[in-house]
Protein backbone atom coordinates (compact mmCIF):
# COMPACT_ATOMS: atom_id res chain seq x y z
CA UNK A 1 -18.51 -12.86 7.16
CA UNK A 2 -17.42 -16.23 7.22
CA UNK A 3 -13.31 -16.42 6.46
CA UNK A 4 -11.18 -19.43 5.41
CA UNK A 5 -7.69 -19.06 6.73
CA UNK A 6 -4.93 -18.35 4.64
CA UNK A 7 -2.39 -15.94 3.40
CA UNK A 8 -1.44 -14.64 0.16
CA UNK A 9 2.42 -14.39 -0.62
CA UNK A 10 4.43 -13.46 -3.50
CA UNK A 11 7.85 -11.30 -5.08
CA UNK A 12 7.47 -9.62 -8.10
CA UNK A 13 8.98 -8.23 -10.18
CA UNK A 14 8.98 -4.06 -10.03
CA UNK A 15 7.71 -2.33 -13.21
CA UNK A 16 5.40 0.41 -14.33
CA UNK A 17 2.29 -2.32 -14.24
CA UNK A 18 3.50 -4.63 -11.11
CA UNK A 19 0.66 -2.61 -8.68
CA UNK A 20 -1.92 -3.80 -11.30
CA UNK A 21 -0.58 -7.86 -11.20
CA UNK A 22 -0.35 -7.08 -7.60
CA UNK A 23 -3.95 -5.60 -7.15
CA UNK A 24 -5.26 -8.32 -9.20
CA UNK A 25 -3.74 -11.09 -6.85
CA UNK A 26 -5.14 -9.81 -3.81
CA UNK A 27 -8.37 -9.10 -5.26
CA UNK A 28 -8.69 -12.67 -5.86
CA UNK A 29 -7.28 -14.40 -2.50
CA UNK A 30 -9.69 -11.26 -0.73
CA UNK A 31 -12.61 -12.69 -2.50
CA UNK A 32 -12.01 -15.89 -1.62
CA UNK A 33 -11.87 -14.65 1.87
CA UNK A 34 -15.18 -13.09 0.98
CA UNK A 35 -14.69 -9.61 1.93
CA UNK A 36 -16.32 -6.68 0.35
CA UNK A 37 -16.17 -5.32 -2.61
CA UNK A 38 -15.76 -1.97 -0.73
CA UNK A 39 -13.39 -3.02 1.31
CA UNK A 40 -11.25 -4.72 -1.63
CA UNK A 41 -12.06 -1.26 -3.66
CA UNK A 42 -10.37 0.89 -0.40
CA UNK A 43 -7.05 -1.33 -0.27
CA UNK A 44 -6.73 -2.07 -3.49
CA UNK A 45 -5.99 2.03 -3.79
CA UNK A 46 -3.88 2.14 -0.65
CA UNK A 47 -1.95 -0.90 -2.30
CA UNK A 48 -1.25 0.84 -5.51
CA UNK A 49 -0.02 3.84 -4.00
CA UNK A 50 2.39 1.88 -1.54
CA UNK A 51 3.93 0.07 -4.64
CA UNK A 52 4.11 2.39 -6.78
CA UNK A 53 5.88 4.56 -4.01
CA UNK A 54 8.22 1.51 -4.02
CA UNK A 55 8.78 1.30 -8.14
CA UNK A 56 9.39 5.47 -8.08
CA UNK A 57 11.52 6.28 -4.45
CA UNK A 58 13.04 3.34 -3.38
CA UNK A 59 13.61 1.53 -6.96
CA UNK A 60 13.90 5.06 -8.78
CA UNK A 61 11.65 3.42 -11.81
CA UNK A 62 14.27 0.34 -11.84
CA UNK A 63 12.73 -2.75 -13.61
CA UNK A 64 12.76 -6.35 -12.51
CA UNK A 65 14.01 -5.20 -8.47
CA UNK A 66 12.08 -7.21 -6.08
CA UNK A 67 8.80 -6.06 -4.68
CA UNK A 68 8.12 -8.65 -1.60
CA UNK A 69 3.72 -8.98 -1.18
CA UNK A 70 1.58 -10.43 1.40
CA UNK A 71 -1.99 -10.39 2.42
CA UNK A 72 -3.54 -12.02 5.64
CA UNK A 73 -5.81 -11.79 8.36
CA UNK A 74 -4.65 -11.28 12.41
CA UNK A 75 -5.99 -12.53 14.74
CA UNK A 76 -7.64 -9.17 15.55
CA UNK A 77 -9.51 -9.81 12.25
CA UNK A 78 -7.57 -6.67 11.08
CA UNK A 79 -6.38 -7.56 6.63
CA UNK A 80 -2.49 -6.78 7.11
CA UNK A 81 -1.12 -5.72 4.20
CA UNK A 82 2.47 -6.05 3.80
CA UNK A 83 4.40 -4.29 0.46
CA UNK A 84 8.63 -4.69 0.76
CA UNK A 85 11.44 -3.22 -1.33
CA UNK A 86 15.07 -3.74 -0.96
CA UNK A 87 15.71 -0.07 -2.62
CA UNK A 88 16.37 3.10 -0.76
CA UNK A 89 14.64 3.25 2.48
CA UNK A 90 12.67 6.23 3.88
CA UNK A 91 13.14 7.57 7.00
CA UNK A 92 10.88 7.52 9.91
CA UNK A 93 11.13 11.57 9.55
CA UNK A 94 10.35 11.51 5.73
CA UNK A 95 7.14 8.88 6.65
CA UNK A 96 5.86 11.01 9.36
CA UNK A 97 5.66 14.01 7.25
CA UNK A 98 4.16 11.86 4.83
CA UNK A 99 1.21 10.43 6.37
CA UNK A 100 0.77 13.87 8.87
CA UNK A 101 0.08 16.01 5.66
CA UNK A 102 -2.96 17.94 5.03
CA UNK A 103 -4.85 16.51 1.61
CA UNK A 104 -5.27 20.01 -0.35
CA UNK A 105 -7.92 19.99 -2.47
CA UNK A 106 -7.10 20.89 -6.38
CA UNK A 107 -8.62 24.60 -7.15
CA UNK A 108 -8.67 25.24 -10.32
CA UNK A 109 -7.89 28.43 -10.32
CA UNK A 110 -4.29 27.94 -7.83
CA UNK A 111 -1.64 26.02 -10.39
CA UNK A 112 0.01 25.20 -6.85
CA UNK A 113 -2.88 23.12 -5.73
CA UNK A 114 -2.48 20.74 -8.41
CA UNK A 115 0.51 18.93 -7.75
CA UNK A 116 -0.63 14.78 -7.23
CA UNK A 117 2.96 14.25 -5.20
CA UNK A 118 2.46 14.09 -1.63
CA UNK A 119 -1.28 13.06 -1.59
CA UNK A 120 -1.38 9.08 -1.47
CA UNK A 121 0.17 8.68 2.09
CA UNK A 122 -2.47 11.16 3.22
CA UNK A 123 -5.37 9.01 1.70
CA UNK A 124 -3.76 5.56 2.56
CA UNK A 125 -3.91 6.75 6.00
CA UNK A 126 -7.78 7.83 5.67
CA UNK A 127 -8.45 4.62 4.20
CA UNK A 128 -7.20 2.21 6.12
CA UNK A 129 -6.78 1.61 10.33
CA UNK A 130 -3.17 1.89 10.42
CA UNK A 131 0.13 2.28 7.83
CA UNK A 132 3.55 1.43 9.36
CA UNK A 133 7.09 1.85 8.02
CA UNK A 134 9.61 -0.28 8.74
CA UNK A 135 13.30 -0.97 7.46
CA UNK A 136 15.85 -3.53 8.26
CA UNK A 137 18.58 -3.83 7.05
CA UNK A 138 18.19 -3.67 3.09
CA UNK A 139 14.04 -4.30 3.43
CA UNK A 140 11.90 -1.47 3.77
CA UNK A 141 8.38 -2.99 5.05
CA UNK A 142 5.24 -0.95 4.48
CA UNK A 143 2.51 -2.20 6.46
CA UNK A 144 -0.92 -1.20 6.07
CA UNK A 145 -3.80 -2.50 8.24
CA UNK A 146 -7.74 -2.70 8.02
CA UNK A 147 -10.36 -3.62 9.97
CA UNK A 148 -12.29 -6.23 8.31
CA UNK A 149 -15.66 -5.80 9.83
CA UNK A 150 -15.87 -2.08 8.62
């Protein structure tokens, strides 16, 4: 896979649809990078869930509060994802319990299984090489990382 070098950085604007205008953006600087489709189809889920974990927790569905994006390659040729808020920050305790649950699988026949709250950390983290939390100051930094030759 043959890469130009770049990076992909923006703020936006939080909202019920900013995910969408953000997976849109990164689907187009990734294929210009010429990765995957698959690969752009795994992160572009882990994205959504990050930001919209942003728009509901740390902006508590607050409009027009600044969601910070970036996209690049390391020089590990890992994709970094990187998806900021300046809302109310999680702690490390909250984002370990997070990303150390156990996905439950809906049964249709146990109302208690079918709860979608709790779930997207746990698949971000199948997804994806790495997801890192991160807050300084007023910025919480969620930082997810991919291998790009998977």
């Amino acid at each position: 896979m043959e890469r130009v070098s770049g990076c992909f950085s923006k703020q936006y604007q939080s909202s019920s649809e900013v995910s969408r205008y953000i997976a849109e953006d990164m689907q187009r600087f990734l294929n210009s990078q010429s990765v995957s489709n698959e690969m752009i189809e795994q992160v572009e889920l882990c994205l959504v869930e990050v930001v919209n974990n942003a728009y509901e927790h740390a902006y508590q569905y607050s409009d027009e509060l600044p969601i910070d994006f970036s996209c690049f390659f390391n020089s590990e040729d890992e994709l970094v994802i990187e998806v900021s808020d300046y809302g109310k920050a999680m702690s490390q305790e909250e984002f370990s319990r997070a990303v150390q649950g156990e996905f439950i699988e809906p049964d249709p026949d146990d109302p208690e299984t079918w709860t979608t709250s709790g779930r997207g950390f746990i698949i971000v983290v199948q997804l994806t090489d790495g997801l890192e939390y991160n807050s300084v100051g007023d910025k919480n930094t969620f930082k997810i990382l991919k291998r790009a030759n998977q």
